[in-house]
Protein backbone atom coordinates (compact mmCIF):
# COMPACT_ATOMS: atom_id res chain seq x y z
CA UNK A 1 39.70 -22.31 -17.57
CA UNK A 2 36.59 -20.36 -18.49
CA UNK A 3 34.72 -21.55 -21.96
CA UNK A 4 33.17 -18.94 -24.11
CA UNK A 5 29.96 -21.17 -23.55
CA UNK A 6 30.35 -20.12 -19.47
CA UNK A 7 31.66 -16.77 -20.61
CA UNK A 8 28.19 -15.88 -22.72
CA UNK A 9 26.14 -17.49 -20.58
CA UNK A 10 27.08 -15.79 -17.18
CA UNK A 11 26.52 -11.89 -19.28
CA UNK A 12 23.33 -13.13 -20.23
CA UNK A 13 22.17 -13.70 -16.65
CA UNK A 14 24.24 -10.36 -15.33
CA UNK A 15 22.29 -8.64 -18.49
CA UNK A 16 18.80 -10.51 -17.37
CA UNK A 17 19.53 -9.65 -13.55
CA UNK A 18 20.30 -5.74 -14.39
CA UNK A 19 16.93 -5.74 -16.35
CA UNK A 20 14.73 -6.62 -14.05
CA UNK A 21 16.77 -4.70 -10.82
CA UNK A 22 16.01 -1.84 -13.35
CA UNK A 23 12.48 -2.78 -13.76
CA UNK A 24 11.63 -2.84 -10.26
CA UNK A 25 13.39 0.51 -9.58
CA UNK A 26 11.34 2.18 -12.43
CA UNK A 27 8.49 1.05 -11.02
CA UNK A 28 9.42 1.62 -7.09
CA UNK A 29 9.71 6.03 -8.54
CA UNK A 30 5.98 6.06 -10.17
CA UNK A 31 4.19 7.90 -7.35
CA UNK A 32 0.76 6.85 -6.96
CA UNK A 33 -1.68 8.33 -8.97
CA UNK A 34 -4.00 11.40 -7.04
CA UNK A 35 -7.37 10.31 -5.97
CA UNK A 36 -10.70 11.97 -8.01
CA UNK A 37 -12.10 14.48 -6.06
CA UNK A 38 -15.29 13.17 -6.81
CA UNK A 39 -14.56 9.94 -5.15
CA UNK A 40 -13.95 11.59 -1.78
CA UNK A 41 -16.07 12.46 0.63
CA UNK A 42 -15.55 13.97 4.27
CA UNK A 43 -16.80 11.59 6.86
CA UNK A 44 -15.16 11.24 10.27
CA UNK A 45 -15.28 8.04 11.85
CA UNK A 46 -13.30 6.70 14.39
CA UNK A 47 -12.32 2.58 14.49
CA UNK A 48 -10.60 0.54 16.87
CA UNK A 49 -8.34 -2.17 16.54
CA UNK A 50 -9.87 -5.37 19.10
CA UNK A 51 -6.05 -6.94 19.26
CA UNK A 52 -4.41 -4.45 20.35
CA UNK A 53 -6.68 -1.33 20.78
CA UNK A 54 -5.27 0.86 18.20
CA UNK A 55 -7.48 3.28 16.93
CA UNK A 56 -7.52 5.37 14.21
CA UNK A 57 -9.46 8.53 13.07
CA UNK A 58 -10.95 8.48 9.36
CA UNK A 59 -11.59 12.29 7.92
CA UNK A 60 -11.46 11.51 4.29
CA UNK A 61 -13.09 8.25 3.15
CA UNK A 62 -13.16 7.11 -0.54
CA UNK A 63 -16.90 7.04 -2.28
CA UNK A 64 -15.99 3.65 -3.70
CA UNK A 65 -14.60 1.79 -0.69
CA UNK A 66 -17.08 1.22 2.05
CA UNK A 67 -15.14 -1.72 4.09
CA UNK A 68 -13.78 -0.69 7.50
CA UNK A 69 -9.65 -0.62 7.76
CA UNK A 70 -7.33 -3.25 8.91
CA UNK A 71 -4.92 -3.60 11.35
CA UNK A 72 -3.41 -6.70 13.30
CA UNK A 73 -4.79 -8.28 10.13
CA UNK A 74 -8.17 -8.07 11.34
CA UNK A 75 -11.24 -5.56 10.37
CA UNK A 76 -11.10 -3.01 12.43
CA UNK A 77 -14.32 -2.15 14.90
CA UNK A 78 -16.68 1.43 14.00
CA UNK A 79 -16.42 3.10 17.61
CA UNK A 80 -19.21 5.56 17.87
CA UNK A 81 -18.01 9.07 19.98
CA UNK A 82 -20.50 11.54 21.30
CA UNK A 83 -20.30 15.07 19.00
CA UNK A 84 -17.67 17.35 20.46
CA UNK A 85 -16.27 14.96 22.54
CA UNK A 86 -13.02 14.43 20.57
């Protein structure tokens, strides 16, 4: 037989379990907030990945963050490319 003791204390963890499945939702739907223009600058760089050779074009870099991407969980490598040749 169920107690009213068991009874109140299995809503109070459905009731703490639907706030915080609610919680995270909420804050899964904020979009990210839009960069300041001010903080972006063009700049077009291209970096490769020395695991597994990935590379990856940069065209927009922020003003604030100067540190090269990762991938593979490793800094990626500045490749330097001749103008016009890409």
């Amino acid at each position: 037989m169920i107690s009213v003791l068991n009874l109140v204390i299995a809503l109070l963890i459905g009731v703490v379990v639907w706030r915080l499945c609610l919680w995270f939702l909420r804050a899964l739907a904020v979009p990210p907030h839009k960069p300041d223009p001010d903080m972006v600058v063009e700049a077009v760089q291209d970096y490769r990945c020395t695991l597994c050779g990935t590379e990856l074009t940069v065209r927009v870099a922020s003003v604030s963050k100067t540190a090269a991407p990762r991938h593979c969980r490793e800094d990626m490598v500045a490749v330097w490319r001749p103008e016009g040749s890409g």
